[in-house]
N, C-alpha and C. Protein backbone atom coordinates (compact mmCIF):
# COMPACT_ATOMS: atom_id res chain seq x y z
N UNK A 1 63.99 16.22 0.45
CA UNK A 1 64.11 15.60 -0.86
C UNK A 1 65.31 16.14 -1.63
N UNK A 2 65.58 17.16 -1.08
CA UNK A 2 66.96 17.73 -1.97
C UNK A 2 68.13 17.27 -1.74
N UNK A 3 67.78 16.86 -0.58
CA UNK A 3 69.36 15.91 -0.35
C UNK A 3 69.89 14.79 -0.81
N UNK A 4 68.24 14.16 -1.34
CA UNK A 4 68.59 12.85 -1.37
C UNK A 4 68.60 12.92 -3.29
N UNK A 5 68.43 14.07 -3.54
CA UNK A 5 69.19 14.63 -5.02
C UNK A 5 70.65 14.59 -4.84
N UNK A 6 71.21 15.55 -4.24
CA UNK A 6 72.39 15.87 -4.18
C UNK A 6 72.91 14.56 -3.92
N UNK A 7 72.79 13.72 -3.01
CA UNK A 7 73.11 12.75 -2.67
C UNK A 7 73.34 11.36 -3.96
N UNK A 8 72.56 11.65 -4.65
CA UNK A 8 72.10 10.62 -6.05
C UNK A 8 72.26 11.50 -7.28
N UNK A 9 73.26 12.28 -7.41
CA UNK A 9 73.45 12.81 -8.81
C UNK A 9 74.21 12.01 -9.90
N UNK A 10 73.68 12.43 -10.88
CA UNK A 10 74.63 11.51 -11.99
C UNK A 10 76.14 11.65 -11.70
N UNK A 11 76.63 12.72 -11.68
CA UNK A 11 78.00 12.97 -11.54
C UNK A 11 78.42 12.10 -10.29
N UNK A 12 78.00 11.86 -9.09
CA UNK A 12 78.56 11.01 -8.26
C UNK A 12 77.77 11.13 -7.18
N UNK A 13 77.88 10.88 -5.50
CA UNK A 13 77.79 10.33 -4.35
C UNK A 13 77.88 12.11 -3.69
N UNK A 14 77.11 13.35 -3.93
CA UNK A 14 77.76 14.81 -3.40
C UNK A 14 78.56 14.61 -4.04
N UNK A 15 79.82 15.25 -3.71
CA UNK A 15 81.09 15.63 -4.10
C UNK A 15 81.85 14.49 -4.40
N UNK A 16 81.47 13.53 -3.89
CA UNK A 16 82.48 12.10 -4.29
C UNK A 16 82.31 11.16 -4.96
N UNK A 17 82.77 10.71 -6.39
CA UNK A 17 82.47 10.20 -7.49
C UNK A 17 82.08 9.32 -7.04
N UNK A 18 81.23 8.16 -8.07
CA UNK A 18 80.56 7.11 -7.92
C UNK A 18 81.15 5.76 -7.51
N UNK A 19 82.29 6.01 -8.34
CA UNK A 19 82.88 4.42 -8.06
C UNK A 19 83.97 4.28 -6.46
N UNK A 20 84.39 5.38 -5.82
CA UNK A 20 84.20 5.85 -4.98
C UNK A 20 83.67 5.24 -3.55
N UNK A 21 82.37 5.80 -4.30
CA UNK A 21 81.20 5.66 -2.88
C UNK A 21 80.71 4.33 -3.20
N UNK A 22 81.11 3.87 -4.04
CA UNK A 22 80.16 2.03 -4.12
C UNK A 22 81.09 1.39 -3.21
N UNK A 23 82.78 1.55 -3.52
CA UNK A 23 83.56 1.06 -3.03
C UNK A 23 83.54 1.30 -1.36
N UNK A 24 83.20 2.61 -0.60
CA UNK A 24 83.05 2.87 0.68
C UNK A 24 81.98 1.99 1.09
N UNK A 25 80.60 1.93 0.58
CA UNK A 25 79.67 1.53 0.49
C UNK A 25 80.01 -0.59 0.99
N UNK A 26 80.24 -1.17 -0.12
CA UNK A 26 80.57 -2.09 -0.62
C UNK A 26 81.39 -2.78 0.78
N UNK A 27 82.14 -1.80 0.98
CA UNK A 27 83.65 -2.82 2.18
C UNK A 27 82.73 -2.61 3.41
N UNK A 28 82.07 -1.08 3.25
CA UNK A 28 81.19 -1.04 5.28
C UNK A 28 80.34 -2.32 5.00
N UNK A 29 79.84 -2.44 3.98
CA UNK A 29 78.46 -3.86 3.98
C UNK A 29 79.36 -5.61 4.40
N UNK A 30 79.85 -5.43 3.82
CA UNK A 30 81.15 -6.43 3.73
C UNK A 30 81.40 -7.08 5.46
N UNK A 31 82.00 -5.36 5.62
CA UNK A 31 82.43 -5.25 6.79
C UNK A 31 81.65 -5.87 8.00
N UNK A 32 80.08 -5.52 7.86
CA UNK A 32 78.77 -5.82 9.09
C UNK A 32 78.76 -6.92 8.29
N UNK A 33 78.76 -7.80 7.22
CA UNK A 33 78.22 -9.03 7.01
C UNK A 33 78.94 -10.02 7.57
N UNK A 34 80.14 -9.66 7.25
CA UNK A 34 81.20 -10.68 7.81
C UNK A 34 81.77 -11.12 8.97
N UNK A 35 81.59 -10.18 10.03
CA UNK A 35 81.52 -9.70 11.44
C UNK A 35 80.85 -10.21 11.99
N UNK A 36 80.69 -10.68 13.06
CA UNK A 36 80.17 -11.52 14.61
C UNK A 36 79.71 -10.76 15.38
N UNK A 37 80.89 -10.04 15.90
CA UNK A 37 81.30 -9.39 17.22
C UNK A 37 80.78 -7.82 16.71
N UNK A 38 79.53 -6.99 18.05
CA UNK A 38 79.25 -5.86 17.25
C UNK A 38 79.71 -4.88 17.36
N UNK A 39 80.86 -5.00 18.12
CA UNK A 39 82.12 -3.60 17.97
C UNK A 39 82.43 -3.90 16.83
N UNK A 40 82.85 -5.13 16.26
CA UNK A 40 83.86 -4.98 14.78
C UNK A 40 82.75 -4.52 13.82
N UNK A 41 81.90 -4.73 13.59
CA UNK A 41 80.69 -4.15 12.73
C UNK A 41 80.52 -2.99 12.64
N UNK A 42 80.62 -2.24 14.24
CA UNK A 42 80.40 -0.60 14.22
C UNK A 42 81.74 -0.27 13.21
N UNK A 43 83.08 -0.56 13.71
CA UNK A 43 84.04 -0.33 12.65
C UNK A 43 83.99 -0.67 11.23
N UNK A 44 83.33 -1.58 10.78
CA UNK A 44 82.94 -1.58 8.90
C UNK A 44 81.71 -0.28 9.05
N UNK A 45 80.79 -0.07 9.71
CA UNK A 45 79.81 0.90 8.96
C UNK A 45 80.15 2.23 9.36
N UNK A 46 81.53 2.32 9.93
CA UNK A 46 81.98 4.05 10.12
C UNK A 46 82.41 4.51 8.95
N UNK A 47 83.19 4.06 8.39
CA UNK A 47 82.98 4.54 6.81
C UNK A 47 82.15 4.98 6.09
N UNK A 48 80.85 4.34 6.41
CA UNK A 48 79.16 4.61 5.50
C UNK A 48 78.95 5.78 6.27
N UNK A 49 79.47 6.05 7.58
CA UNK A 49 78.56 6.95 8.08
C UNK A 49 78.99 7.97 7.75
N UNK A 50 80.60 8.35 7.98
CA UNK A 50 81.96 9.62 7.53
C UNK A 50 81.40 9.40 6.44
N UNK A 51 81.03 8.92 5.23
CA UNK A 51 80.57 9.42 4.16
C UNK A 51 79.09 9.87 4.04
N UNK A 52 78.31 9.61 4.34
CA UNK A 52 76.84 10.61 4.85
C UNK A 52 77.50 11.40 5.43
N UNK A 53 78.32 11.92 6.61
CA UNK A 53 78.01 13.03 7.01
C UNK A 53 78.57 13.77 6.62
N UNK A 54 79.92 13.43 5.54
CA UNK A 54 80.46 14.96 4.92
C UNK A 54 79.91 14.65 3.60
N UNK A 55 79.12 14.16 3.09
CA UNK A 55 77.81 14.86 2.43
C UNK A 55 76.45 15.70 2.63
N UNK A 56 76.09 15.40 4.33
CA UNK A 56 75.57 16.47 4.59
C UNK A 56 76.34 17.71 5.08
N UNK A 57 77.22 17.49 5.34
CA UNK A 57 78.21 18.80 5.81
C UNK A 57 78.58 19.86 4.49
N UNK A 58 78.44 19.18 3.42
CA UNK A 58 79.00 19.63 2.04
C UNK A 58 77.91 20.29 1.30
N UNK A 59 76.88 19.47 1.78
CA UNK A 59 75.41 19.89 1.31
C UNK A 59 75.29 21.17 2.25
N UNK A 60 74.80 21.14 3.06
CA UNK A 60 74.81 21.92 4.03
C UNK A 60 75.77 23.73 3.88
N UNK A 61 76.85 23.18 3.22
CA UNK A 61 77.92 24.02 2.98
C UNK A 61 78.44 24.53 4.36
N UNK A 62 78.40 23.94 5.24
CA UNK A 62 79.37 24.23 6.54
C UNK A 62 80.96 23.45 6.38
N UNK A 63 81.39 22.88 5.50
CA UNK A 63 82.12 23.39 4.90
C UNK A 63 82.59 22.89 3.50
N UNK A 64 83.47 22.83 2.52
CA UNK A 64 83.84 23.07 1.41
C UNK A 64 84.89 22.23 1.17
């Protein structure tokens, strides 16, 4: 549950402001909606994912 604090703070997305992460958010969704083919899809939601994981990496504090 603490992550999914850190993850949802007022101040932003972890470490990365809000408008930000809507925008990462926003183009990966975009990205799988608009897409056919499910290689090109994996490429819109790698973005969503590089952003979860250096929020858990940040959370985590492995690294900074």
């Amino acid at each position: 549950m603490n992550f999914l604090r850190y993850c949802f703070s007022p101040t932003g997305f972890g470490k990365t402001s809000w408008p930000q992460a809507i925008i990462i958010h926003a183009f990966g969704g975009l990205g799988i909606y608009y897409t056919y083919e499910s290689y090109w899809a994996l490429l819109g939601l790698m973005p969503v994912a590089v952003l979860w994981y250096g929020t858990w990496k940040n959370y985590t504090g492995r690294w900074v």
